[in-house]
PDB file of N, CA and C in Angstrom:
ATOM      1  N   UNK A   1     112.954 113.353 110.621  1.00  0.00           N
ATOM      2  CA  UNK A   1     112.362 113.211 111.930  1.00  0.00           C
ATOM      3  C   UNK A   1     111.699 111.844 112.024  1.00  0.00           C
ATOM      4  N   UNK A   2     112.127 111.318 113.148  1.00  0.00           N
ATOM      5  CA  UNK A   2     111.225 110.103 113.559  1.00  0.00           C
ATOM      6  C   UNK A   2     109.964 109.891 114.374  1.00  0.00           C
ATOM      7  N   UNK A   3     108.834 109.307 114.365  1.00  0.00           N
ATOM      8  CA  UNK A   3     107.990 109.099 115.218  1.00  0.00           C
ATOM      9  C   UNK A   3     108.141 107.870 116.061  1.00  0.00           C
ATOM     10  N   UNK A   4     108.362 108.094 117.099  1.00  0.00           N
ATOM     11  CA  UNK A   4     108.002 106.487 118.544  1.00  0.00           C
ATOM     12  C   UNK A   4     107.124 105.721 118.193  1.00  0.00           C
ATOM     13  N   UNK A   5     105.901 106.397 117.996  1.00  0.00           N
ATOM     14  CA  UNK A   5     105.015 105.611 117.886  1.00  0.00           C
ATOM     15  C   UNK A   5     103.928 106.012 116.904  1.00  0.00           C
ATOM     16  N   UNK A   6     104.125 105.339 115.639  1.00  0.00           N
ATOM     17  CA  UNK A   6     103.643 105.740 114.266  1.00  0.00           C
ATOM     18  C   UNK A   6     102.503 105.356 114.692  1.00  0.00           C
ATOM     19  N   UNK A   7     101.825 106.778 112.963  1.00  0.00           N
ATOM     20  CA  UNK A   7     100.405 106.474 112.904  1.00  0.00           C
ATOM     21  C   UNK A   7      99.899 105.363 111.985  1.00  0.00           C
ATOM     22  N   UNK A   8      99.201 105.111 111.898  1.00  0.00           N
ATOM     23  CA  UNK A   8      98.404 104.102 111.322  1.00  0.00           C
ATOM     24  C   UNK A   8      98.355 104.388 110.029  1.00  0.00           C
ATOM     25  N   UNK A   9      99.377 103.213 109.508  1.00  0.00           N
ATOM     26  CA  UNK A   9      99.510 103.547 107.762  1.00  0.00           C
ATOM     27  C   UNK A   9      98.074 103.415 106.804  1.00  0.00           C
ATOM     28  N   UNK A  10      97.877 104.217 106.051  1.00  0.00           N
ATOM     29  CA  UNK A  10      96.716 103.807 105.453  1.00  0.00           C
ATOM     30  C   UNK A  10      97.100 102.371 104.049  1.00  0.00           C
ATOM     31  N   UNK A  11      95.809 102.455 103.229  1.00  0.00           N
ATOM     32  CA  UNK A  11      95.834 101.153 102.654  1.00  0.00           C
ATOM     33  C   UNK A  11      96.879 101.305 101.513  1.00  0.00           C
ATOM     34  N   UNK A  12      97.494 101.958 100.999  1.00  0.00           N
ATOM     35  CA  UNK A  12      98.256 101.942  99.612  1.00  0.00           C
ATOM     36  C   UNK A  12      99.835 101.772 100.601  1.00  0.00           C
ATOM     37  N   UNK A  13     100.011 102.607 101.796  1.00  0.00           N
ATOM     38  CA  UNK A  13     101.150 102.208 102.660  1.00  0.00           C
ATOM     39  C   UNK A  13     101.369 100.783 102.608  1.00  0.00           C
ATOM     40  N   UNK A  14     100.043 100.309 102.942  1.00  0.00           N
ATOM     41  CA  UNK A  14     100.165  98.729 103.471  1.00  0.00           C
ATOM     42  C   UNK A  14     100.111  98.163 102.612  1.00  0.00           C
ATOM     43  N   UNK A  15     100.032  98.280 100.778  1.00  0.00           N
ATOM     44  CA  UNK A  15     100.391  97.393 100.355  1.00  0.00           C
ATOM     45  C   UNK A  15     101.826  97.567  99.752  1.00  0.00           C
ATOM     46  N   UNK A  16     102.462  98.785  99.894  1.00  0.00           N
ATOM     47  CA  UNK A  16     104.143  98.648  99.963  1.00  0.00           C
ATOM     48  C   UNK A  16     104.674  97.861 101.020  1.00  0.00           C
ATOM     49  N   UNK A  17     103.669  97.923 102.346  1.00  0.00           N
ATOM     50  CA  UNK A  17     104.936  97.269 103.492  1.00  0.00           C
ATOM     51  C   UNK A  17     104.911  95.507 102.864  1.00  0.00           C
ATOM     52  N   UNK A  18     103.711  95.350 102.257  1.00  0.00           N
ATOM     53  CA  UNK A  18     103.287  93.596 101.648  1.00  0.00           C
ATOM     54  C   UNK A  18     104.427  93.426 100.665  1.00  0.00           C
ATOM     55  N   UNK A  19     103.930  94.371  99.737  1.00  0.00           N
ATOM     56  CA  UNK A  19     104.963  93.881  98.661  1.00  0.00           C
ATOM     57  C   UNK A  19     106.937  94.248  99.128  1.00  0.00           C
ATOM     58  N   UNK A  20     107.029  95.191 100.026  1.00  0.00           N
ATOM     59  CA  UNK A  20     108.313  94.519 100.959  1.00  0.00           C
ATOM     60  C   UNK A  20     109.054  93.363 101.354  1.00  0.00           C
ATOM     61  N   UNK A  21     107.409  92.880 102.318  1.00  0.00           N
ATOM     62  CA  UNK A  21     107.886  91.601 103.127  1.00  0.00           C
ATOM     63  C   UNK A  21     107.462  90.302 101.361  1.00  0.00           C
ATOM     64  N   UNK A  22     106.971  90.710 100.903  1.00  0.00           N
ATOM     65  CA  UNK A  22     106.753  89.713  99.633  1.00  0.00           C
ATOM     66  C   UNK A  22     108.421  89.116  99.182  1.00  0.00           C
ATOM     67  N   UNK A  23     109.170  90.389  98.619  1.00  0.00           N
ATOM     68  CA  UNK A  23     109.798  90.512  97.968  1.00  0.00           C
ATOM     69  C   UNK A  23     110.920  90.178  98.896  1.00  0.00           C
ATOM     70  N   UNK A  24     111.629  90.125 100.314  1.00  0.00           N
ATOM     71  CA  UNK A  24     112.341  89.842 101.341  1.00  0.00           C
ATOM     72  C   UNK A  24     112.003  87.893 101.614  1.00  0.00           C
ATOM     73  N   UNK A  25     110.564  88.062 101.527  1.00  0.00           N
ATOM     74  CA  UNK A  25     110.530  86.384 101.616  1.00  0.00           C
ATOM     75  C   UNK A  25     110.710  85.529 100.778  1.00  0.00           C
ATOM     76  N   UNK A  26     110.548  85.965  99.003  1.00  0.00           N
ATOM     77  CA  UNK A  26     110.891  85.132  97.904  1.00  0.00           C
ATOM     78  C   UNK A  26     112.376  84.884  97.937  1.00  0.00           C
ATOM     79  N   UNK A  27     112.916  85.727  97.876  1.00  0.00           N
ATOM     80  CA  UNK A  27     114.613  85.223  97.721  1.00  0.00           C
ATOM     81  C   UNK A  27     114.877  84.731  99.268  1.00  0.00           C
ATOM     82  N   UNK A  28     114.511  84.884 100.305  1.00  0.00           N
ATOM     83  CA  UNK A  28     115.169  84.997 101.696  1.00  0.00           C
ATOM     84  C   UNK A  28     115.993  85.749 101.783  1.00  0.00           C
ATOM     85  N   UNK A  29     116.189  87.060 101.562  1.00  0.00           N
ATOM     86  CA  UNK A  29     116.975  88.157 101.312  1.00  0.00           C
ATOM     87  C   UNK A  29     116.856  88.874 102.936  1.00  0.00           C
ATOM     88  N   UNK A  30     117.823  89.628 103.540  1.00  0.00           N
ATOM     89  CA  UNK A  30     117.646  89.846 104.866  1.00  0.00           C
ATOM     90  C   UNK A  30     116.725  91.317 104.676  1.00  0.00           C
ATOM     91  N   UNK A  31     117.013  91.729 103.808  1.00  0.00           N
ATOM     92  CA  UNK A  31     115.745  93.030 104.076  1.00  0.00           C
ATOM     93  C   UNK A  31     115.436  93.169 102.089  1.00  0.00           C
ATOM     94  N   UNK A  32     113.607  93.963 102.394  1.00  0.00           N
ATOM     95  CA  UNK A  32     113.246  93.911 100.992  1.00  0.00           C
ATOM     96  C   UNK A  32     112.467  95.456 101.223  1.00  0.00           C
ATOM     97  N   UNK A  33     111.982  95.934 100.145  1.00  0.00           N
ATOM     98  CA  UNK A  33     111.529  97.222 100.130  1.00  0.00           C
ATOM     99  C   UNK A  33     110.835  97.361  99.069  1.00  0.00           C
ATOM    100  N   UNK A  34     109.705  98.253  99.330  1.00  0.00           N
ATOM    101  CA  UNK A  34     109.084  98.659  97.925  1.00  0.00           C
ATOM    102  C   UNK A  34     108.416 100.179  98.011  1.00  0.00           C
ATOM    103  N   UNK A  35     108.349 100.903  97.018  1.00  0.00           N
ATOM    104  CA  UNK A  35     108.493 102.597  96.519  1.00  0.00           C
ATOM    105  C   UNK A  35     107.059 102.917  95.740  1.00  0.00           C
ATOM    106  N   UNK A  36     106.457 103.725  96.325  1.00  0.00           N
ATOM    107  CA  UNK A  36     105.422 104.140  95.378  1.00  0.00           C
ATOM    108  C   UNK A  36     105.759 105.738  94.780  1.00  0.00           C
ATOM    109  N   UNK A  37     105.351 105.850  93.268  1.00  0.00           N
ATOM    110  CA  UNK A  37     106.054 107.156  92.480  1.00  0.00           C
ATOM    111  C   UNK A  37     104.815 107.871  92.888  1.00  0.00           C
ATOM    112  N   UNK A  38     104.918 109.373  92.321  1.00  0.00           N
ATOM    113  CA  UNK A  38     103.671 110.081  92.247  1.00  0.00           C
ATOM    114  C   UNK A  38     102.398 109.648  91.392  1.00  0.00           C
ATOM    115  N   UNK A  39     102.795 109.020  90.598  1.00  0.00           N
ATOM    116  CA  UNK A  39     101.174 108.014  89.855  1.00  0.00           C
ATOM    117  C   UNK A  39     100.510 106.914  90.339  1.00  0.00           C
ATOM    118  N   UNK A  40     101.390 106.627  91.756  1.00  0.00           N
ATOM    119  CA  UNK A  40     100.638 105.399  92.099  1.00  0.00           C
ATOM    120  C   UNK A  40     101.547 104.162  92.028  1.00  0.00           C
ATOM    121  N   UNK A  41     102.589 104.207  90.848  1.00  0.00           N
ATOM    122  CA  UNK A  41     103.183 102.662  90.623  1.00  0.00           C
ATOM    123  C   UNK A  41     104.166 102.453  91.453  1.00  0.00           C
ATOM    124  N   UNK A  42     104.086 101.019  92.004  1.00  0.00           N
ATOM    125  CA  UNK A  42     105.212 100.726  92.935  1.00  0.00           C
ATOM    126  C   UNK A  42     106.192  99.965  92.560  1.00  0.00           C
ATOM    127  N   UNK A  43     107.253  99.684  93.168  1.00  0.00           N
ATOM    128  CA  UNK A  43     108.588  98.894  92.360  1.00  0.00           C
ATOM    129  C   UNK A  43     109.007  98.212  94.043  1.00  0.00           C
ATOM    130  N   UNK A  44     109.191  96.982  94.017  1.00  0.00           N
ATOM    131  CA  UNK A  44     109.846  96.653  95.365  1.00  0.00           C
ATOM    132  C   UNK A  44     110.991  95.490  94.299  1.00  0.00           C
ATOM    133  N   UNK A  45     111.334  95.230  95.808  1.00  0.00           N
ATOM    134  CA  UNK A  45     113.238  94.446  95.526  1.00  0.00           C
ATOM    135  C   UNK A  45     113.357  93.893  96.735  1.00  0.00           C
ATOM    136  N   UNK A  46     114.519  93.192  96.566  1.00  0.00           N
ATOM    137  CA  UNK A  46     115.264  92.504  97.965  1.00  0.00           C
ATOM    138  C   UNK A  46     116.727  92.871  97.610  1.00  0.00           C
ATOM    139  N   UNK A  47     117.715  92.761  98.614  1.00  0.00           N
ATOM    140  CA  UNK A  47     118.473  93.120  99.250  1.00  0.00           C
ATOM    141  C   UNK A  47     119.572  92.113  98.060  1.00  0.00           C
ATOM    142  N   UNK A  48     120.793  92.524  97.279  1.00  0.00           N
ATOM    143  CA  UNK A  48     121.214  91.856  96.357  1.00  0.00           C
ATOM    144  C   UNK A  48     122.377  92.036  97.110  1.00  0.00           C
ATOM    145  N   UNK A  49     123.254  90.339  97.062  1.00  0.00           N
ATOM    146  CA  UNK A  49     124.498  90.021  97.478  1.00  0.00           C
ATOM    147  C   UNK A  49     125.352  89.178  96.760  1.00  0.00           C
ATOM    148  N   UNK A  50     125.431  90.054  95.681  1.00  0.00           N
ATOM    149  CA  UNK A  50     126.919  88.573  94.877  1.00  0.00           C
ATOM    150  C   UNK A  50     128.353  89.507  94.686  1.00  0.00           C
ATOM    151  N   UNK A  51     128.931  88.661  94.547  1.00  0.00           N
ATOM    152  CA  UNK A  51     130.697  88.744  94.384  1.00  0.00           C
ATOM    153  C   UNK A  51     130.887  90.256  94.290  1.00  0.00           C
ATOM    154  N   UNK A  52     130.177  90.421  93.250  1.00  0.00           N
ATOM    155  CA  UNK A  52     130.329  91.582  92.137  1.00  0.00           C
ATOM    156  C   UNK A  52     129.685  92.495  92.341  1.00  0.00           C
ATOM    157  N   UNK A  53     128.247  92.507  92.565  1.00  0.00           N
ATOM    158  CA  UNK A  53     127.391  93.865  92.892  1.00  0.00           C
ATOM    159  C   UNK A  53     126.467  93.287  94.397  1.00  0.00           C
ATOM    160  N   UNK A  54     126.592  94.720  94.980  1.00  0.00           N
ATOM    161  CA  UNK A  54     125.859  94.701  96.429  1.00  0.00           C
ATOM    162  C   UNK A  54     125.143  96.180  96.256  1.00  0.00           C
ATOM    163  N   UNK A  55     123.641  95.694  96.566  1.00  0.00           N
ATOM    164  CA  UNK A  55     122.911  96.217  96.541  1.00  0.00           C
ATOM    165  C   UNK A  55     121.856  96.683  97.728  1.00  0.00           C
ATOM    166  N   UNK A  56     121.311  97.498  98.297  1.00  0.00           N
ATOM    167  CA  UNK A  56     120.587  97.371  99.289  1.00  0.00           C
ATOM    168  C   UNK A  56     119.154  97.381  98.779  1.00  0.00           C
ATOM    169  N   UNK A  57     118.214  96.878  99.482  1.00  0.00           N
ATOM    170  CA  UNK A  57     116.566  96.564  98.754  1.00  0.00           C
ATOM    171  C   UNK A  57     116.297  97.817  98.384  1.00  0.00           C
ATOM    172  N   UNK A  58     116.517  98.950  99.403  1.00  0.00           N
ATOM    173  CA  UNK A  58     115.688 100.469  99.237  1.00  0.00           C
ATOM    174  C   UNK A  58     116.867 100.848  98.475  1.00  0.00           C
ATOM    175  N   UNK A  59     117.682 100.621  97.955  1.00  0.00           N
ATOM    176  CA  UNK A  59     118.553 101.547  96.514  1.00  0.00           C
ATOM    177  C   UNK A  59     117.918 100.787  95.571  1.00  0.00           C
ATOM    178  N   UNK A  60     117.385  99.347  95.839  1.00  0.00           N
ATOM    179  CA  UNK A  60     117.111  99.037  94.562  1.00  0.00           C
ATOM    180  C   UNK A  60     115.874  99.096  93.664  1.00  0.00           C
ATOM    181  N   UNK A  61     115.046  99.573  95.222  1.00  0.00           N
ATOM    182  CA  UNK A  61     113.515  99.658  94.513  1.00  0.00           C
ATOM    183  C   UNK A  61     113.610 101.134  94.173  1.00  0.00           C
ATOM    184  N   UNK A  62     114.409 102.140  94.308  1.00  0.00           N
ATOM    185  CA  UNK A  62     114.432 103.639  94.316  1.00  0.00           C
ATOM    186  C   UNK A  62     114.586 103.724  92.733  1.00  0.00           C
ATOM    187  N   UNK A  63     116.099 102.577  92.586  1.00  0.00           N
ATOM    188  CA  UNK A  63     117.072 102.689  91.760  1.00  0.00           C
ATOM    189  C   UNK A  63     115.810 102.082  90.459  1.00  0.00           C
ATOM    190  N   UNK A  64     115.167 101.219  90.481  1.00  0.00           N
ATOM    191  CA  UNK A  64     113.211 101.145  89.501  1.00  0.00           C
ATOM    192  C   UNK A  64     112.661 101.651  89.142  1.00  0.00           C
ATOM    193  N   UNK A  65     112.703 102.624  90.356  1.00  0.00           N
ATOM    194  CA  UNK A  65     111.418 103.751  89.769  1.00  0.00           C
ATOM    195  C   UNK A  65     111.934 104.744  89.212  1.00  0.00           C
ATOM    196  N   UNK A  66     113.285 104.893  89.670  1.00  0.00           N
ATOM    197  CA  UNK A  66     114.367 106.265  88.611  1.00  0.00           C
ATOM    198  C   UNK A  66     114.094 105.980  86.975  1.00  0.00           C
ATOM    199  N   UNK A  67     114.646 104.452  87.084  1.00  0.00           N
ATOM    200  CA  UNK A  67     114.813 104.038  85.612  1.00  0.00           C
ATOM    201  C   UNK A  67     114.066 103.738  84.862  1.00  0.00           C
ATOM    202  N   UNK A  68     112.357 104.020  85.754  1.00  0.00           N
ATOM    203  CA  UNK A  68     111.138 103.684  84.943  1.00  0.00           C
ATOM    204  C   UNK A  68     110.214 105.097  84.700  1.00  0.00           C
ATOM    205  N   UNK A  69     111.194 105.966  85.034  1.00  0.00           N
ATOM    206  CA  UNK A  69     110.926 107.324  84.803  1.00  0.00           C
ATOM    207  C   UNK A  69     109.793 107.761  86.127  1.00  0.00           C
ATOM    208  N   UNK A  70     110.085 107.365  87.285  1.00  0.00           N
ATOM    209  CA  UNK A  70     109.743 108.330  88.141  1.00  0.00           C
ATOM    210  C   UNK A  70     109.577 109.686  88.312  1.00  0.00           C
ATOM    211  N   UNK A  71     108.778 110.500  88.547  1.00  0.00           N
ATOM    212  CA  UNK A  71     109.279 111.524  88.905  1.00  0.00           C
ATOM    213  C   UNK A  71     109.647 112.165  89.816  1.00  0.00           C
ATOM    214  N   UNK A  72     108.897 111.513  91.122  1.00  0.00           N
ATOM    215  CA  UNK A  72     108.869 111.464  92.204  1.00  0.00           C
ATOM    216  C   UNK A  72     108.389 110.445  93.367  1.00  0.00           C
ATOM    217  N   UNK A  73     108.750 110.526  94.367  1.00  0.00           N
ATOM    218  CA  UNK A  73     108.346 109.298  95.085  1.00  0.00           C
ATOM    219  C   UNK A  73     107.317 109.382  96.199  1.00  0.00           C
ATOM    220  N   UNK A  74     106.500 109.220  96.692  1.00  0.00           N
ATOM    221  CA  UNK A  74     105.047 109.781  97.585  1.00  0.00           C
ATOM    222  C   UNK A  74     105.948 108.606  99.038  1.00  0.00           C
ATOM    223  N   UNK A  75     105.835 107.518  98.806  1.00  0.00           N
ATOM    224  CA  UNK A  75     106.206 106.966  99.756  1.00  0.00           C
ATOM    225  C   UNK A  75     107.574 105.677  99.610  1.00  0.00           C
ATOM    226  N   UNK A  76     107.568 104.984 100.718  1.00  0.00           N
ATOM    227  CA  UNK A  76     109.127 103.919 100.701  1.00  0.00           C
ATOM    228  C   UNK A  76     108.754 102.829 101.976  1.00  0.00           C
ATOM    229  N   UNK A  77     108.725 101.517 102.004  1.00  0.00           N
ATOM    230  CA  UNK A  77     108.925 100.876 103.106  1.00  0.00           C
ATOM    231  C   UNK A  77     110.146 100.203 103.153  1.00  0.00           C
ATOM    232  N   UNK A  78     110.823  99.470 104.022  1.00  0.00           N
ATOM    233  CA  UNK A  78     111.478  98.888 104.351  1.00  0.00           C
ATOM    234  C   UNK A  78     111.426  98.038 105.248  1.00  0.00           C
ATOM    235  N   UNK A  79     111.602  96.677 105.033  1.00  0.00           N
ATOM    236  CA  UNK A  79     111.521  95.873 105.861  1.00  0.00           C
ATOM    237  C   UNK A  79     112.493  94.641 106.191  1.00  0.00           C
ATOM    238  N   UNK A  80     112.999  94.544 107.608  1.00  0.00           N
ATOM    239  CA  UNK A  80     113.766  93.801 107.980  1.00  0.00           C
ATOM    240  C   UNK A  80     113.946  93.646 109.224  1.00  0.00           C
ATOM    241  N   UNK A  81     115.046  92.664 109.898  1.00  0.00           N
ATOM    242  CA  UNK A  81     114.950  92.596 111.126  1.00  0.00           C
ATOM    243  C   UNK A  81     116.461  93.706 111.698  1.00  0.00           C
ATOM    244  N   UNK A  82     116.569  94.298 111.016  1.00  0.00           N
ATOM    245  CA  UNK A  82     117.757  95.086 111.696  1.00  0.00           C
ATOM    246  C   UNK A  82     117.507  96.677 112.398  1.00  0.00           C
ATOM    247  N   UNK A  83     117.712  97.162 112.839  1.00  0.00           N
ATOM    248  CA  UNK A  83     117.596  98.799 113.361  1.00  0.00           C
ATOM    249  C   UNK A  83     117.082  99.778 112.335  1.00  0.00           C
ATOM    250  N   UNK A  84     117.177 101.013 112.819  1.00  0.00           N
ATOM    251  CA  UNK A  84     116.670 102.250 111.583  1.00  0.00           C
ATOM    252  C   UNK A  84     117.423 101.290 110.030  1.00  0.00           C
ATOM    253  N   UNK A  85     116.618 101.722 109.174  1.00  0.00           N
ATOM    254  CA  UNK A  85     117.689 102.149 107.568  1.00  0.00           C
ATOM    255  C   UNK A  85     118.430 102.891 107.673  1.00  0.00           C
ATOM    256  N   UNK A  86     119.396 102.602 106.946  1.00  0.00           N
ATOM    257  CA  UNK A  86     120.441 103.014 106.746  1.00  0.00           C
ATOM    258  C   UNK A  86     120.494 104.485 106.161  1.00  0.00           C
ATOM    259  N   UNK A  87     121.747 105.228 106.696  1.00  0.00           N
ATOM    260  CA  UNK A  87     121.246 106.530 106.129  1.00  0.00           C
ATOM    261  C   UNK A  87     121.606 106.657 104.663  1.00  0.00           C
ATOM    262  N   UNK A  88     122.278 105.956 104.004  1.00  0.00           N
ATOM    263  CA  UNK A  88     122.008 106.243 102.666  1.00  0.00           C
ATOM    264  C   UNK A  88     121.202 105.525 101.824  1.00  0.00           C
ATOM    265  N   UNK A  89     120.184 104.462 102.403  1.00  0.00           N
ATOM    266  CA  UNK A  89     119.332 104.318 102.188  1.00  0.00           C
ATOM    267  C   UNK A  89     118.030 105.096 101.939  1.00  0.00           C
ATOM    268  N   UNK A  90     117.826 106.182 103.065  1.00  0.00           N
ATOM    269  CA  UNK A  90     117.087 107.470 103.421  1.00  0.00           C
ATOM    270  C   UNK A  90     117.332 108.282 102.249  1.00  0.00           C
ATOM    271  N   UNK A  91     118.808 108.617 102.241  1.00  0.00           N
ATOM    272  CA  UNK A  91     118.992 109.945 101.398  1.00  0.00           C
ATOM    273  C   UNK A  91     118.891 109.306  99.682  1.00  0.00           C
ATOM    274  N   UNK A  92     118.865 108.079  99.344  1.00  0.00           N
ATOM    275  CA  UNK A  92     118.725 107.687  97.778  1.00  0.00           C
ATOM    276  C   UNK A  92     116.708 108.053  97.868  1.00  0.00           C
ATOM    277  N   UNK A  93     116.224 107.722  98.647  1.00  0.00           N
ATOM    278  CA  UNK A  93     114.680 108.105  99.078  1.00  0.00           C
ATOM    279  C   UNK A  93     114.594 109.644  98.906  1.00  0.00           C
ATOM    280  N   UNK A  94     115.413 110.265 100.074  1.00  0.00           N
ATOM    281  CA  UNK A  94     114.839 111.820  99.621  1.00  0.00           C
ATOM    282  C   UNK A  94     115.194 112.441  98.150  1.00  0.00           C
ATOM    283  N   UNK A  95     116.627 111.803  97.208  1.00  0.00           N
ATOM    284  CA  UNK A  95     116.644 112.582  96.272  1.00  0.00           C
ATOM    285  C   UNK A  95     115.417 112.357  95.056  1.00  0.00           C
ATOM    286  N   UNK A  96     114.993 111.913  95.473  1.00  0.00           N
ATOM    287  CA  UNK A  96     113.558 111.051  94.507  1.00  0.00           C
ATOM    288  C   UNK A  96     112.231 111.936  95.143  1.00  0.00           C
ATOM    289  N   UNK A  97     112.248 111.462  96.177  1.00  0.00           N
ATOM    290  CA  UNK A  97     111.259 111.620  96.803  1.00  0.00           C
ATOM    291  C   UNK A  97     111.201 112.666  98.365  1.00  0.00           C
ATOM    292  N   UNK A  98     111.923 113.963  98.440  1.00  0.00           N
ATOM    293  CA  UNK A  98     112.093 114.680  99.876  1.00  0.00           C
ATOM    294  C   UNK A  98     110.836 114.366 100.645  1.00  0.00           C
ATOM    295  N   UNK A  99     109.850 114.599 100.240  1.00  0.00           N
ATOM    296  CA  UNK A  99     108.516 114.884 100.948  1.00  0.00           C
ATOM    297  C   UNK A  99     107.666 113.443 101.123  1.00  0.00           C
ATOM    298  N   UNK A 100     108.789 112.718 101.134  1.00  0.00           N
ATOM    299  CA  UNK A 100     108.078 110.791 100.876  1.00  0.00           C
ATOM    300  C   UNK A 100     108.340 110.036 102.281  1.00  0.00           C
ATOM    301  N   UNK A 101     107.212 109.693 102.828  1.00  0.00           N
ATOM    302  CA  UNK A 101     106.918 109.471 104.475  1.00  0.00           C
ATOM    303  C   UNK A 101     107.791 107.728 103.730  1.00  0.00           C
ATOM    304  N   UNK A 102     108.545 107.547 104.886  1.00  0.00           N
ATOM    305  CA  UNK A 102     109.168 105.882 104.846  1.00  0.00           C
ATOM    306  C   UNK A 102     108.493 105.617 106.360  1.00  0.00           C
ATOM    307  N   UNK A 103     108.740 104.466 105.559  1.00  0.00           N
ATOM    308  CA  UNK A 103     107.786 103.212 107.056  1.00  0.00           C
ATOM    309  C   UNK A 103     108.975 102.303 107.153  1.00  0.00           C
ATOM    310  N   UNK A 104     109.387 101.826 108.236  1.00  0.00           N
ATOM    311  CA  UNK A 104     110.611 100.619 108.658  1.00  0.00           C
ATOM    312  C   UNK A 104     109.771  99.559 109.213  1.00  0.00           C
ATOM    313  N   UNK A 105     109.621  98.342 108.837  1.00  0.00           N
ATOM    314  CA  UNK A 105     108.748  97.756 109.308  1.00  0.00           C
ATOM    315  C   UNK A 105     109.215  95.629 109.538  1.00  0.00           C
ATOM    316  N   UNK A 106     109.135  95.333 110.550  1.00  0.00           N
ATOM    317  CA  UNK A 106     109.467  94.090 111.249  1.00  0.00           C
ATOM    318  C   UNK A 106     109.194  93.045 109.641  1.00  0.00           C
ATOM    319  N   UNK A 107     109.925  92.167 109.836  1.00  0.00           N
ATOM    320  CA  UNK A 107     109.223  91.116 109.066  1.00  0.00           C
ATOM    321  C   UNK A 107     107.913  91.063 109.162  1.00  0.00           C
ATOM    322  N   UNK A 108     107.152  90.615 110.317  1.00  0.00           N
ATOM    323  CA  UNK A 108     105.858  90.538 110.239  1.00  0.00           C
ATOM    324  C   UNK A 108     104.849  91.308 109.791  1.00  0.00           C
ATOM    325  N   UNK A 109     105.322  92.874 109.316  1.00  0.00           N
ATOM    326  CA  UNK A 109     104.744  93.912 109.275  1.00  0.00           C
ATOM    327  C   UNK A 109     104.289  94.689 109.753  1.00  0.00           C
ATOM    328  N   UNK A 110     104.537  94.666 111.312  1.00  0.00           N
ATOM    329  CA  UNK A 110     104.407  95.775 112.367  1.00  0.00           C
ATOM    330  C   UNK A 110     105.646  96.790 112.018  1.00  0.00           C
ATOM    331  N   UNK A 111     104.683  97.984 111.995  1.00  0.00           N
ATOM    332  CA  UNK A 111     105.626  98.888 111.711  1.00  0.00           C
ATOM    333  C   UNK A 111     106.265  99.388 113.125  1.00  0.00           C
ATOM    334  N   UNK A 112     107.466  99.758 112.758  1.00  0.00           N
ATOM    335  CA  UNK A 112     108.440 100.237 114.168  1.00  0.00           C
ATOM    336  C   UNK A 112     108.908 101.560 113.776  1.00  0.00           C
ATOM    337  N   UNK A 113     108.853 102.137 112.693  1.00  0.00           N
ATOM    338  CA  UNK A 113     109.115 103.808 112.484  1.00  0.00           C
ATOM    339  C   UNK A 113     108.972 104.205 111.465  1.00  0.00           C
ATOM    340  N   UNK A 114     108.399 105.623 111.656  1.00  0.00           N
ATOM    341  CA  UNK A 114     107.906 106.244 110.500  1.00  0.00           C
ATOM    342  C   UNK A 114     109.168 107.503 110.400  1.00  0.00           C
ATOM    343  N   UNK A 115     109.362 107.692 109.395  1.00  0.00           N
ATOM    344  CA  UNK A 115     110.254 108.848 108.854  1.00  0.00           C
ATOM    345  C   UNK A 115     109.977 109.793 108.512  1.00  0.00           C
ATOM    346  N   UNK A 116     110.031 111.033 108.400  1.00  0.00           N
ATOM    347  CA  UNK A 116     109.073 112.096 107.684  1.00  0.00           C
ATOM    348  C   UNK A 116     110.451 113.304 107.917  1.00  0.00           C
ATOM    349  N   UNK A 117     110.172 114.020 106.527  1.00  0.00           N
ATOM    350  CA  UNK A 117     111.231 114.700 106.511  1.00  0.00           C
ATOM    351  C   UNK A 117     111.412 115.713 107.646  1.00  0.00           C
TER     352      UNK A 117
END
């Protein structure tokens, strides 16, 4: 389910949507993302494009916290200038994390939608 007009992320939200747009502005990558597990630790990424492997930011920050022994995921941002995420972007999020609110959020960091299962 989507909200029109999200609520007001609190402070651990907002520093995933940072370390998002962080991680989207170091490489100049068109979209970046970052994942907080159930302990708190977050993993963000940008959007990977070579020959050989293509990656999307939110598989890749998901694809972090899997391999850093996640157990689960509390939350997810995403940030870029394109429309909703992608839906298998979403669903690499819910198998981690079902009950994990995602934020889609502008470069600048205005958020434009909240996700909630």
């Amino acid at each position: 389910m989507s909200e029109a007009v999200p609520e007001t992320p609190g402070p651990e939200d907002l520093k995933i949507i940072t370390l998002a747009r962080a991680a989207r502005a170091r490489v100049e990558s068109a979209a970046g993302a970052a994942v907080r597990d159930e302990t708190g630790r977050t993993y963000a990424a940008a959007a990977v494009a070579l020959p050989s492997l293509q990656l999307s930011a939110l598989h890749l920050a998901v694809a972090m916290a899997a391999s850093s022994g996640a157990g689960a995921l509390e939350a997810a941002a995403v940030v870029s200038d394109g429309q909703s995420p992608d839906p298998s972007d979403l669903a690499a999020v819910r198998e981690l994390g079902p009950d994990a609110v995602i934020f889609h959020a502008a470069p600048d960091g205005t958020v434009l939608q909240v996700l909630r299962p």
